[in-house]
C-alpha atoms as a PDB file:
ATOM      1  CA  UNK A   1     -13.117  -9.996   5.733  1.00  0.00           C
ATOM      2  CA  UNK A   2     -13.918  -6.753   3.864  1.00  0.00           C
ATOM      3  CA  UNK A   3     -11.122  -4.817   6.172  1.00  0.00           C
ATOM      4  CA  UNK A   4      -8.863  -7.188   4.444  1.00  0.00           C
ATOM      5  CA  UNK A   5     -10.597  -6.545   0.925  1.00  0.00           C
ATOM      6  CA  UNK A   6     -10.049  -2.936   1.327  1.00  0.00           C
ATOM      7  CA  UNK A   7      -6.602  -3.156   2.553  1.00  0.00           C
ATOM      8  CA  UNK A   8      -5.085  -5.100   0.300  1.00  0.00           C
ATOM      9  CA  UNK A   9      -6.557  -2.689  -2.198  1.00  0.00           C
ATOM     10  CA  UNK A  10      -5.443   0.371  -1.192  1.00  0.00           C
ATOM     11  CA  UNK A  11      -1.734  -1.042  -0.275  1.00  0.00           C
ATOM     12  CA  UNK A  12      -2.314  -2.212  -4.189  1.00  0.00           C
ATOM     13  CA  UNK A  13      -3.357   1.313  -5.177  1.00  0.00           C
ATOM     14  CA  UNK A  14      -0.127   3.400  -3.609  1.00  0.00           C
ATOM     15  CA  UNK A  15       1.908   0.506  -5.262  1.00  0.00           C
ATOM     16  CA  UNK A  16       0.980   2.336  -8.379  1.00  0.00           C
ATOM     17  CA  UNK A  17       1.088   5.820  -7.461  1.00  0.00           C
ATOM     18  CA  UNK A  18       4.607   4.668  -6.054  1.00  0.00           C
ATOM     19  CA  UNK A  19       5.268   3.733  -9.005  1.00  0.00           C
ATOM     20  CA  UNK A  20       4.054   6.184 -10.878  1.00  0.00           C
ATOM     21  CA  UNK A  21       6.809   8.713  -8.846  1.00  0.00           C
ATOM     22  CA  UNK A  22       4.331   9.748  -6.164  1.00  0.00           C
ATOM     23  CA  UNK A  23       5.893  10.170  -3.007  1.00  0.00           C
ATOM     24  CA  UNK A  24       5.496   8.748   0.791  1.00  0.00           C
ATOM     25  CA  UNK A  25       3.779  11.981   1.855  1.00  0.00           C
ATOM     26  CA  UNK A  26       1.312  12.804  -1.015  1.00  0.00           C
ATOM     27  CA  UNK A  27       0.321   9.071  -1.248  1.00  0.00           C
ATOM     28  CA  UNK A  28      -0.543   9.622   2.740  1.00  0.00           C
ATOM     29  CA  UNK A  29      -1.926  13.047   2.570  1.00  0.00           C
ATOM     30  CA  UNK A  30      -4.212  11.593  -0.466  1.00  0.00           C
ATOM     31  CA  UNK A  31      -5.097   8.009   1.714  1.00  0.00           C
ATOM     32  CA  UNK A  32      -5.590  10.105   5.301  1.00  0.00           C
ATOM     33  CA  UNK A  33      -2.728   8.013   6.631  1.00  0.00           C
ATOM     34  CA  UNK A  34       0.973   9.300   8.112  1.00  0.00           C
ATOM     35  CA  UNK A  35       4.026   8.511   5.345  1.00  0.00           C
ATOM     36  CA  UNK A  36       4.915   5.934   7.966  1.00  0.00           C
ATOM     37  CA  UNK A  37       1.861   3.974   7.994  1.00  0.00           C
ATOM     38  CA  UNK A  38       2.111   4.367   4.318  1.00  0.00           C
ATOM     39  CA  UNK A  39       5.817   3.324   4.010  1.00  0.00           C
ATOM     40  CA  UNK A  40       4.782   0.266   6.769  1.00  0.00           C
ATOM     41  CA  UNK A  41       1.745  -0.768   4.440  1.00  0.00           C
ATOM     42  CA  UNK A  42       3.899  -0.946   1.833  1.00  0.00           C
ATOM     43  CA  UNK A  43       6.633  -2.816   3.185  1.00  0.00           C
ATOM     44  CA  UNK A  44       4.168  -5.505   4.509  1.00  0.00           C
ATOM     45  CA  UNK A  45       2.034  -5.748   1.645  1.00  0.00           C
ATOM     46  CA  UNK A  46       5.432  -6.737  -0.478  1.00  0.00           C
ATOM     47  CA  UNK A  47       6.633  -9.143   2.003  1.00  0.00           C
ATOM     48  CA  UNK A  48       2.931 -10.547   1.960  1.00  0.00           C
ATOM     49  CA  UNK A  49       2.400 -10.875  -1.880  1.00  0.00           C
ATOM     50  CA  UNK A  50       6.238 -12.930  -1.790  1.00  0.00           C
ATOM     51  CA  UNK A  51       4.937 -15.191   0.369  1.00  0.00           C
ATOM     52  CA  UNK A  52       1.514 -15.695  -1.372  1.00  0.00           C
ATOM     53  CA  UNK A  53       2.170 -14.454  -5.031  1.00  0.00           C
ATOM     54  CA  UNK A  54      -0.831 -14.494  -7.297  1.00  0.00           C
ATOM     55  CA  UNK A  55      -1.251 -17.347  -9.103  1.00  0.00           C
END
């Protein structure tokens, strides 16, 4: 349960700094994770919050 906690967190968290013009690799390099794994994290946290958006 608190993997999930965390996750959805830090997927929330480079959400902003995407959107704040930070790109794939510094988001990674900053999170210890591959621009891939960031890019995937992303891409699945978006799909996620479509299918469950906040209410």
């Amino acid at each position: 349960m608190l993997e999930e906690v965390t996750g959805a967190a830090l997927v929330v968290a480079m959400a902003d700094a995407r959107g704040e013009g930070w790109g794939l690799g510094k988001i990674g390099t900053s999170a210890g994770i591959s621009h891939e794994q960031v890019r995937r994290m992303l891409a699945e946290g978006l799909a996620a919050a479509r299918e469950h958006p906040a209410r």
